[in-house]
Structure formats: structure tokens, C-alpha cells
C-alpha atoms as a PDB file:
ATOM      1  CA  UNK A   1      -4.024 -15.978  15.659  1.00  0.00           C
ATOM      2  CA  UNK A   2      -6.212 -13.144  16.829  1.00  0.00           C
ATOM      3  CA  UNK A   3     -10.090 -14.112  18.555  1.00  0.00           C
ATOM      4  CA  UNK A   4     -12.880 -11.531  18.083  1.00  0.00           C
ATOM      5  CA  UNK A   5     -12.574 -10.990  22.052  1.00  0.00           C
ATOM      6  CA  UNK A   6      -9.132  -9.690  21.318  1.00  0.00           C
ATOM      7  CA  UNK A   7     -10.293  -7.923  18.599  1.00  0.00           C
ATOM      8  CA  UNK A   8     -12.688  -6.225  20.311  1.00  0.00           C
ATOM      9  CA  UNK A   9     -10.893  -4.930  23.695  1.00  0.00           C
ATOM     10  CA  UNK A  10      -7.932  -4.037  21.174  1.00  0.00           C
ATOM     11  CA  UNK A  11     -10.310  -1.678  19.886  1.00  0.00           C
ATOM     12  CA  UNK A  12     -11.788  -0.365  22.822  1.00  0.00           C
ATOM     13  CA  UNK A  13      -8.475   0.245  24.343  1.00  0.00           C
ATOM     14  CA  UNK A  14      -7.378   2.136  20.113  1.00  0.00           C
ATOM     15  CA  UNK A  15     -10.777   4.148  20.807  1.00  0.00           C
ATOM     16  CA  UNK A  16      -9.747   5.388  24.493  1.00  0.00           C
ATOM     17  CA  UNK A  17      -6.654   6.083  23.354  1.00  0.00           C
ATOM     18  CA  UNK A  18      -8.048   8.253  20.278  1.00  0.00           C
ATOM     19  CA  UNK A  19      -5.285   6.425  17.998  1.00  0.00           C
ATOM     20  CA  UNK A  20      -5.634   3.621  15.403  1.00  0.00           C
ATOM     21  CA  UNK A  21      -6.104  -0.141  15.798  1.00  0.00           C
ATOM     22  CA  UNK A  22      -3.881  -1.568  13.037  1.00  0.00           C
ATOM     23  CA  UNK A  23      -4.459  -5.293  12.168  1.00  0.00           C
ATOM     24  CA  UNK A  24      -1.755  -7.380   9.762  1.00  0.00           C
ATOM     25  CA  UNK A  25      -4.075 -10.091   8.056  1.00  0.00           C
ATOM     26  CA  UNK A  26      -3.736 -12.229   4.760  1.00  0.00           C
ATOM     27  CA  UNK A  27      -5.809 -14.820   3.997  1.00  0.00           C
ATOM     28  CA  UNK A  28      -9.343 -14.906   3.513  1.00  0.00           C
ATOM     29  CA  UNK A  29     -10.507 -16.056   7.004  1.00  0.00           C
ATOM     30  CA  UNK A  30      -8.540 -13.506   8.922  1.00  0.00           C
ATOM     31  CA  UNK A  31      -9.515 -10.925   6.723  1.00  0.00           C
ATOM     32  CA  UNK A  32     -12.735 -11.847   7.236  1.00  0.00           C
ATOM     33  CA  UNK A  33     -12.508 -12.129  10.819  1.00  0.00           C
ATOM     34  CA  UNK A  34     -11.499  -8.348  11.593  1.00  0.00           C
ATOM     35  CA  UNK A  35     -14.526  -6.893   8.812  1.00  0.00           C
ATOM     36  CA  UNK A  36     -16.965  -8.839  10.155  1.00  0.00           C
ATOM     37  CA  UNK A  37     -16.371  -8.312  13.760  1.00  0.00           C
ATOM     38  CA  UNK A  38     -16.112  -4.443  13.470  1.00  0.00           C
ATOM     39  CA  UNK A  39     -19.168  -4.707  10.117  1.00  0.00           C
ATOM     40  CA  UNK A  40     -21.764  -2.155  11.332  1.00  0.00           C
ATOM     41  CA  UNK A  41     -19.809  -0.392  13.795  1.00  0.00           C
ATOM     42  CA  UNK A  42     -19.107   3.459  14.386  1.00  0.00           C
ATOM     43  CA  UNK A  43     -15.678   4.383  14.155  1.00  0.00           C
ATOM     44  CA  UNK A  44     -14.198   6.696  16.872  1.00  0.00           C
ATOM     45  CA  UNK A  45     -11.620   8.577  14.795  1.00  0.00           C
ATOM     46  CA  UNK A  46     -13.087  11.375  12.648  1.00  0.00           C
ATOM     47  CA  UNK A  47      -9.844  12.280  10.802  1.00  0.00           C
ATOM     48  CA  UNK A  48      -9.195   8.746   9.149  1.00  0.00           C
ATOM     49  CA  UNK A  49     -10.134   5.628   9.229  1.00  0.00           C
ATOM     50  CA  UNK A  50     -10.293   4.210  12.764  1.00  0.00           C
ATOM     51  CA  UNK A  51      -9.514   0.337  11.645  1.00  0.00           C
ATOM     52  CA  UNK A  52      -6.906  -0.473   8.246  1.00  0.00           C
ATOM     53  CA  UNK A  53      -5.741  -4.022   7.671  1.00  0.00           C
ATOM     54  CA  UNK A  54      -1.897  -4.583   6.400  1.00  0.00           C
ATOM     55  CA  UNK A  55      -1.207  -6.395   3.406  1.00  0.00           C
ATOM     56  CA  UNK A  56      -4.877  -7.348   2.878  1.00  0.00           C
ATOM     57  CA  UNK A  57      -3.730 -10.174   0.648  1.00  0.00           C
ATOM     58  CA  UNK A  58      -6.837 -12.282  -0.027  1.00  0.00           C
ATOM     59  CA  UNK A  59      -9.791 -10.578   0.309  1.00  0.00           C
ATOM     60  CA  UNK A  60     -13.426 -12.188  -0.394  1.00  0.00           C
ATOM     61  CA  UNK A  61     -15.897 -10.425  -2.332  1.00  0.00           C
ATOM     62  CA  UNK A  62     -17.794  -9.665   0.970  1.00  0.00           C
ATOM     63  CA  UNK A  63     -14.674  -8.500   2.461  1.00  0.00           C
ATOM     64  CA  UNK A  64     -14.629  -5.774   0.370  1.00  0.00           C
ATOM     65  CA  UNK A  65     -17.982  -4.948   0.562  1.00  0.00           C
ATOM     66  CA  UNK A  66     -18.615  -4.599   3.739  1.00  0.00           C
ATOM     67  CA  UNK A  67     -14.811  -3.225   4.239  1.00  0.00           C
ATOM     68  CA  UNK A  68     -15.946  -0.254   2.118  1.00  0.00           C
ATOM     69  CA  UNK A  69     -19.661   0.057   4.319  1.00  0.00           C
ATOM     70  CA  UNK A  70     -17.686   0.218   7.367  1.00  0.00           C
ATOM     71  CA  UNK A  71     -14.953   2.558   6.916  1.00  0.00           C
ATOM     72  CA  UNK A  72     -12.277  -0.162   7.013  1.00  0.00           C
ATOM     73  CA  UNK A  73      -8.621   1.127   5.132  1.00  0.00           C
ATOM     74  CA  UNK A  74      -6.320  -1.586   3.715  1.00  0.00           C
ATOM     75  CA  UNK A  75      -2.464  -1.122   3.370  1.00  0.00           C
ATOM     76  CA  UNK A  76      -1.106  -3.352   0.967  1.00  0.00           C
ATOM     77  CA  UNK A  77       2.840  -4.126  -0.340  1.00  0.00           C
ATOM     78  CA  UNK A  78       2.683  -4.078  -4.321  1.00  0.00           C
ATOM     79  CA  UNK A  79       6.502  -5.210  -3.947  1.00  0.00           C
ATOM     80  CA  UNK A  80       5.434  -8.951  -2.403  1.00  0.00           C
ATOM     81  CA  UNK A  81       4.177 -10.141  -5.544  1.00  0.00           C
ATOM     82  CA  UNK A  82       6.926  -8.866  -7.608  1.00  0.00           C
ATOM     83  CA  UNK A  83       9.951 -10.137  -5.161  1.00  0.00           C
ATOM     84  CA  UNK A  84       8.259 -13.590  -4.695  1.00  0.00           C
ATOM     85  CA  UNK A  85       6.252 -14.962  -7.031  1.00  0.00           C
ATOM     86  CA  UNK A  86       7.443 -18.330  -7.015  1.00  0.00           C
ATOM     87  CA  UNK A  87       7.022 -18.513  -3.032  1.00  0.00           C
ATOM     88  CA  UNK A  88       3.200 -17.373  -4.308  1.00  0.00           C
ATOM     89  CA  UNK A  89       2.758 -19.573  -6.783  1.00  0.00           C
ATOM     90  CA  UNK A  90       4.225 -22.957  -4.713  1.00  0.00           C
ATOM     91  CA  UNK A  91       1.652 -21.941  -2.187  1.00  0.00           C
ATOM     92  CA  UNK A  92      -1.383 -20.725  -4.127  1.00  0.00           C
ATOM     93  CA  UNK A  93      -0.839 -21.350  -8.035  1.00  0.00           C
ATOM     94  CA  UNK A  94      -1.118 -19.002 -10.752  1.00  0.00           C
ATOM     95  CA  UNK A  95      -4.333 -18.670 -10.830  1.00  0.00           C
ATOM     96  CA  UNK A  96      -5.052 -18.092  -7.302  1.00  0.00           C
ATOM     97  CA  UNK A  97      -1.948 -15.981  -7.502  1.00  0.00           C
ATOM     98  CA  UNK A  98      -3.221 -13.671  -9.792  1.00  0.00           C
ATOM     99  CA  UNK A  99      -6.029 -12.549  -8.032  1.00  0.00           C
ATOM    100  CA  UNK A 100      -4.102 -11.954  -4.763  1.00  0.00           C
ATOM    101  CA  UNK A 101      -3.247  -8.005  -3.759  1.00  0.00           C
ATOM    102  CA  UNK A 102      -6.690  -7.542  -5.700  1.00  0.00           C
ATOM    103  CA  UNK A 103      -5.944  -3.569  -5.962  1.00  0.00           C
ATOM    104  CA  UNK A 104      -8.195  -2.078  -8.220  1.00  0.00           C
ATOM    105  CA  UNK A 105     -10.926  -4.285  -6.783  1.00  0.00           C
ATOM    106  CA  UNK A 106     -10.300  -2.689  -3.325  1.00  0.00           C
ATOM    107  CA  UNK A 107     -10.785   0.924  -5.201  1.00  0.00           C
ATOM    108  CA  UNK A 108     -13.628  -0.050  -7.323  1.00  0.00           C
ATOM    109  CA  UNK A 109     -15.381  -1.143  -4.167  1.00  0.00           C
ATOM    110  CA  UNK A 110     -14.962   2.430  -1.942  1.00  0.00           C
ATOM    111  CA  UNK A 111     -12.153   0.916   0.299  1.00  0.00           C
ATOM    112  CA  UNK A 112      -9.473   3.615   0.867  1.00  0.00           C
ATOM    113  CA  UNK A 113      -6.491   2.125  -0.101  1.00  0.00           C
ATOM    114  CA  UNK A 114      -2.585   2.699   0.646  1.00  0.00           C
ATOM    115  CA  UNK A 115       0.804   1.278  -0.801  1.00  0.00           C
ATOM    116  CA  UNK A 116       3.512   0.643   1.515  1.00  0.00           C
ATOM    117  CA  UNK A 117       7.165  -0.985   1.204  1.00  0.00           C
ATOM    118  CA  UNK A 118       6.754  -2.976   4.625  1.00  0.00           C
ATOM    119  CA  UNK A 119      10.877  -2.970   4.113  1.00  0.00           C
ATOM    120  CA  UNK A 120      12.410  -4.646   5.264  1.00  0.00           C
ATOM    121  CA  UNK A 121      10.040  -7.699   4.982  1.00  0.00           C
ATOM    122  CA  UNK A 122      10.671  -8.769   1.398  1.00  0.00           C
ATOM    123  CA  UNK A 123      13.742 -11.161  -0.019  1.00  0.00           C
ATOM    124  CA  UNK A 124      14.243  -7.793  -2.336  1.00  0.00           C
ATOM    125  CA  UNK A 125      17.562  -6.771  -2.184  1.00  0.00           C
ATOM    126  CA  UNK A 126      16.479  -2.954  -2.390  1.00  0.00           C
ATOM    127  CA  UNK A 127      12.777  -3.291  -0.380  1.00  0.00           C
ATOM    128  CA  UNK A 128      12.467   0.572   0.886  1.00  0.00           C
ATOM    129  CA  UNK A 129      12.741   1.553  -3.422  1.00  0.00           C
ATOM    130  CA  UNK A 130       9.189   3.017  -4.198  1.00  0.00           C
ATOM    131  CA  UNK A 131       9.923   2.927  -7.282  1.00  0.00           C
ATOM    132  CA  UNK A 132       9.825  -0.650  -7.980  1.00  0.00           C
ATOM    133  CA  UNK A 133       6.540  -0.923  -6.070  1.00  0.00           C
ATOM    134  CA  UNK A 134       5.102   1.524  -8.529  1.00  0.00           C
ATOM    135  CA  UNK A 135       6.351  -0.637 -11.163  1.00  0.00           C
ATOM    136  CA  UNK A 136       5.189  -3.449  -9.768  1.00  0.00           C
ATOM    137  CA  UNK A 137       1.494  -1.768  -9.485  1.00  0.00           C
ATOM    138  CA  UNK A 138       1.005  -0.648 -12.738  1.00  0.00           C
ATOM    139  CA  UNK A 139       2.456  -3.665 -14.988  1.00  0.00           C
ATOM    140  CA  UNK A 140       1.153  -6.225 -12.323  1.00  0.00           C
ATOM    141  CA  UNK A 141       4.360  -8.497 -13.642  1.00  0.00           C
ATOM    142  CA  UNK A 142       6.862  -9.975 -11.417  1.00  0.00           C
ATOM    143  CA  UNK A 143      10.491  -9.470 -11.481  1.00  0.00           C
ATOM    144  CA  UNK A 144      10.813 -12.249 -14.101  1.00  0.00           C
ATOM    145  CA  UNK A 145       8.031 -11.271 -16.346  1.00  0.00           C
ATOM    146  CA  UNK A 146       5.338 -13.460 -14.529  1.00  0.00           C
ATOM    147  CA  UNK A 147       1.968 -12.051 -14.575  1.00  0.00           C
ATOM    148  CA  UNK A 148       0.730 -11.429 -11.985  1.00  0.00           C
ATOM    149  CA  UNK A 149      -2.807 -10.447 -12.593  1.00  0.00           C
ATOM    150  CA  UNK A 150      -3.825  -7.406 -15.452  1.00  0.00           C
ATOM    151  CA  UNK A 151      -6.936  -6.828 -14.111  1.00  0.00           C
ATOM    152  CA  UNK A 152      -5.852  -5.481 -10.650  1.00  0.00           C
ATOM    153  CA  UNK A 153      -3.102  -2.938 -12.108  1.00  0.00           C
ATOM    154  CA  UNK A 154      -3.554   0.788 -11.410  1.00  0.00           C
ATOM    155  CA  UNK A 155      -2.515   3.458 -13.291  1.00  0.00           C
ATOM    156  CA  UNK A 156       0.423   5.895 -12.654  1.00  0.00           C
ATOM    157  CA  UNK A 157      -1.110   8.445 -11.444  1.00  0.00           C
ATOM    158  CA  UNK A 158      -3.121   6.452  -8.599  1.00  0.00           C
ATOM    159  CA  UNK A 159       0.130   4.463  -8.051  1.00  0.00           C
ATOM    160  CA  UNK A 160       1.747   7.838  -6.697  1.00  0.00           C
ATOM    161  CA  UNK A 161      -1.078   8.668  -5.064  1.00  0.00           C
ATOM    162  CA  UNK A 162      -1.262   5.648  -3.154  1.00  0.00           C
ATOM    163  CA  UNK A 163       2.346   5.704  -2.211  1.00  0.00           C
ATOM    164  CA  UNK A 164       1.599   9.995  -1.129  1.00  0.00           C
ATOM    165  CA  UNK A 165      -1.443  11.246  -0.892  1.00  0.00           C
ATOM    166  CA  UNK A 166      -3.494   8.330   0.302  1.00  0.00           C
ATOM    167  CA  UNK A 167      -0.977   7.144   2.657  1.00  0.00           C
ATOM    168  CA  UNK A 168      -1.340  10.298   4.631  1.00  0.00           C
ATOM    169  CA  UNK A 169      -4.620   9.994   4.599  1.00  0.00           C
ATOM    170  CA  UNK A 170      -5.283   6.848   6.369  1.00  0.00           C
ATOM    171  CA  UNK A 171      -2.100   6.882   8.853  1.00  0.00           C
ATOM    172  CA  UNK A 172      -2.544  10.197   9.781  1.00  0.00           C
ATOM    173  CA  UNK A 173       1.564  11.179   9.521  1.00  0.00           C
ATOM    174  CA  UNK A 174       1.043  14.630   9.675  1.00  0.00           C
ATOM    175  CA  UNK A 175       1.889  17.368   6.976  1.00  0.00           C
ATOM    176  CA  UNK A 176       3.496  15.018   4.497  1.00  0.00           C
ATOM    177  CA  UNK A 177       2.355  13.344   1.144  1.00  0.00           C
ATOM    178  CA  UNK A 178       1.724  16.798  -0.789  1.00  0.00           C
ATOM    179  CA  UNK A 179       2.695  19.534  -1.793  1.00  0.00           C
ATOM    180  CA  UNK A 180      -0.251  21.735  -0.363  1.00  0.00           C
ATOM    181  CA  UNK A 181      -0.193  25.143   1.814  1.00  0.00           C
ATOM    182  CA  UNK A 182       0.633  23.949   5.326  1.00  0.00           C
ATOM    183  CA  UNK A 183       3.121  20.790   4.585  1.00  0.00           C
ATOM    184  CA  UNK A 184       5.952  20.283   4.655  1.00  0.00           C
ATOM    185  CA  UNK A 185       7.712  20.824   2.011  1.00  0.00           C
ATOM    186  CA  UNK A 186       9.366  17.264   1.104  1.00  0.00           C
ATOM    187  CA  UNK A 187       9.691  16.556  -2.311  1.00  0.00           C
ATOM    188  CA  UNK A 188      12.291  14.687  -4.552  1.00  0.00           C
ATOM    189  CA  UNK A 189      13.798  15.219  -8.130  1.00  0.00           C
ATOM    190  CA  UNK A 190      14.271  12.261 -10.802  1.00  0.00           C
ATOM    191  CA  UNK A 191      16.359  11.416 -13.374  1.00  0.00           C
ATOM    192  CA  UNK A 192      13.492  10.806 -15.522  1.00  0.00           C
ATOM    193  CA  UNK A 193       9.748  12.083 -16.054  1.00  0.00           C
ATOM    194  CA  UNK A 194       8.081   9.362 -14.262  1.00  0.00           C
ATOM    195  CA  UNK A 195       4.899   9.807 -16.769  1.00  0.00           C
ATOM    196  CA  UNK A 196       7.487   9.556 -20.008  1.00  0.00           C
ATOM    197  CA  UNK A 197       9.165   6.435 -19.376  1.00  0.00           C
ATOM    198  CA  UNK A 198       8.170   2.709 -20.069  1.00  0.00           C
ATOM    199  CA  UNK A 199       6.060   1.384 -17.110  1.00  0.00           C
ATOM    200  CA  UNK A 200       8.732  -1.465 -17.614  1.00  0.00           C
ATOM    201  CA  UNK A 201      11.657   0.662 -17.023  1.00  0.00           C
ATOM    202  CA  UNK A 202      10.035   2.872 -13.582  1.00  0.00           C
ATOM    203  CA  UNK A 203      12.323   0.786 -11.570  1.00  0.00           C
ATOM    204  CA  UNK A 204      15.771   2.498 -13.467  1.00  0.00           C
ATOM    205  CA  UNK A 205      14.484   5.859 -12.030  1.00  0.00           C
ATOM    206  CA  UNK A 206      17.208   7.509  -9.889  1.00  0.00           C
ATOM    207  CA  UNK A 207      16.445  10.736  -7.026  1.00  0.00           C
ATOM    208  CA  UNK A 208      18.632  13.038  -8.284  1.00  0.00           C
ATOM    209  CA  UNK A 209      18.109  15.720  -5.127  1.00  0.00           C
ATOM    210  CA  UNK A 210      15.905  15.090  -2.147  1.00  0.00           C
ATOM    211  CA  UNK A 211      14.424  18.199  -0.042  1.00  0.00           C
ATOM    212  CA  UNK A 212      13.301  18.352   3.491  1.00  0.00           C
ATOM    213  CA  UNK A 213      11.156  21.262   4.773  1.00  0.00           C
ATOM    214  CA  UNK A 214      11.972  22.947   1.374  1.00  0.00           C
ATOM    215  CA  UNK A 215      15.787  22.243   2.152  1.00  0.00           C
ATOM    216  CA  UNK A 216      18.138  19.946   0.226  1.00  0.00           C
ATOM    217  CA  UNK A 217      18.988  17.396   2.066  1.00  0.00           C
ATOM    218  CA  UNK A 218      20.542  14.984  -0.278  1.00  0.00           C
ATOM    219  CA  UNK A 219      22.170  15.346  -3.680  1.00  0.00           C
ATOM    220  CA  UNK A 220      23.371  12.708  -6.131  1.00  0.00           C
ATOM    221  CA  UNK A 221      26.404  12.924  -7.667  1.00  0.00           C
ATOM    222  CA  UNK A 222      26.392  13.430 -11.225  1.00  0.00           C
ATOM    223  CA  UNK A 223      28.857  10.874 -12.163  1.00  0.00           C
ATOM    224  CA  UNK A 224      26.914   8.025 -10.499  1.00  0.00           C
ATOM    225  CA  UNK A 225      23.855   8.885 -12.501  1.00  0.00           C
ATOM    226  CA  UNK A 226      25.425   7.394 -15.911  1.00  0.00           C
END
């Protein structure tokens, strides 16, 4: 859809501008397309990275090499294989399917990685829910027990950070995904311990009390938690 021309001048125009040139690519061709034009090349931001991919589906071996030389971020939507697998597997097969979203490849690699919702496109009837993204991530099933590939889950821990942390990182939001001196303070309270509960059950957590620049903003009511 995209030629490296347009690729190019996009990113002349992101690098004038001092902002990021964002690029939504699946298969292995287009990913493919955006590393290798920009392979070798100076970014312009110094705060993040200056090119990320969304979704980031199918990336080749040499993608993700040369992805992680270049400073190249991917964002990619842990809930896509969980909502729908069997559109997934119609179009790629299991196999193929399980090696799609290849997450702890990207991190093994050097890529700095992200985890988004990209709500509301997903047939998921709740696609903005974190927490099912999370579960998704670390159990790599889909939402009828389908595996969907063990040997790209994450843990917990770099699930959150993912969803936080790293997500700040590379879209430079500012002020937000930590609690740190100097951010906001936005933080939520569960239901649950998110570190005590079965990785299969992450998706039954409830926010019990959500706070905004260290004010509530939103609080659940109790009877609706049982």
C-alpha cells in the first residue's frame, strides 16, 4: 500500500516536524519494506524511537534484526490473537498462527517493544480491557483454549511493563506509565493481586478505584464486585 518514496518523504516531513512517523504493517513484506528502507539510517528524535511499526504481526528473522540495529519500536495488540483465532487460523493455519505476534522474539532481539488495545479494532466485546491482553500475553491461549504459540509468551511482570512503562517510552505521552517523582500520579486498585491469581483467571480482575493526578476519579461499587 505504501512505496519506499512515500516512505521516505513521510519521514522527512516526521523529522521536520520533530514528531514520530508511525507505520501500521502486518505481513512479512510490508514489514520488511519500512526496516529495510529506513536499515542504516540516523534517527532524528533523541527521546524515543523516531520510527515504531503497529501490530508488527509477521516479522522475518531479518526484520528483527535489523529492526533492533536501527532503532525501529514495534507496537503490537496481544488481544488479536486471543479475539480471533479462527479468522487467524482460516488465513494462516496453526502453525503459521503460532508464530505470529512473535513477542518474546521481538525482546530477545533488542527491539523495544509496546502492548496496545488498538480498541476498538477487535470483534472483542470489551477491546479497551488491559487485562485480557495481559492474559492473553502471558498464557499465549486464545479465548477458547487454542494455543497460540508458548514460546512467544512473556511473563507478568514484562506484560505490565509493556502495557506502562514501555508504552511511554516509545510514544512519548508524557508523565504517565509510572509511578516515579515527576508523573502523574495515575494509578488503579484491583480486586485481586495481579501476581497471586491464575494467569488463566487475569481477565476476572476488576478496578476497584481509579486515581487521576493522585485524585480518585472513579470508584466501584461494592455490590457489583460480587
Amino acid at each position: 500500500m505504501t512505496t519506499e518514496e512515500e516512505l521516505l518523504a513521510a519521514a522527512e516531513a516526521a523529522e521536520q516536524n520533530n514528531v514520530q512517523l508511525v507505520v501500521h504493517a502486518m505481513g512479512e513484506q510490508a514489514i520488511d519494506l519500512i526496516v529495510d528502507t529506513f536499515y542504516g539510517k540516523k534517527g532524528w528524535l533523541t527521546d524515543s524511537p523516531s520510527i515504531r511499526i503497529e501490530h508488527a504481526a509477521m516479522p522475518t528473522p531479518q526484520a528483527l534484526k535489523r529492526a533492533a540495529e536501527t532503532g525501529i519500536a514495534f507496537v503490537t495488540q496481544p488481544i488479536f490473537l486471543f479475539a480471533e483465532i479462527e479468522s487467524y487460523h482460516n488465513n494462516l493455519g496453526a502453525d503459521r498462527t503460532k508464530k505470529t505476534y512473535p513477542v518474546q522474539s521481538m525482546l530477545e532481539a533488542g527491539i523495544k517493544v509496546a502492548f496496545s488495545s488498538d480498541a476498538p479494532a477487535t470483534a472483542w466485546a470489551d477491546p479497551v480491557n488491559p487485562f485480557v491482553g495481559i492474559k492473553s500475553s502471558v498464557t499465549r491461549l486464545a479465548y477458547d483454549g487454542t494455543d497460540t504459540g508458548q514460546e512467544q509468551k512473556v511473563d507478568l511482570e514484562t506484560a505490565i511493563i509493556l502495557y506502562t512503562r514501555a508504552a511511554q517510552e516509545i510514544t512519548r505521552i508524557p508523565k504517565v506509565g509510572q509511578l516515579a517523582p515527576g508523573y502523574h500520579a495515575d494509578f488503579i486498585i484491583l480486586d485481586q493481586d495481579i501476581f497471586e491469581v491464575s494467569p488463566e483467571k487475569i481477565d476476572e480482575i476488576q478496578v476497584v478505584e481509579t486515581f487521576m493526578g493522585g485524585k480518585s476519579v472513579y470508584q466501584k461499587e461494592a455490590a457489583s464486585l460480587y
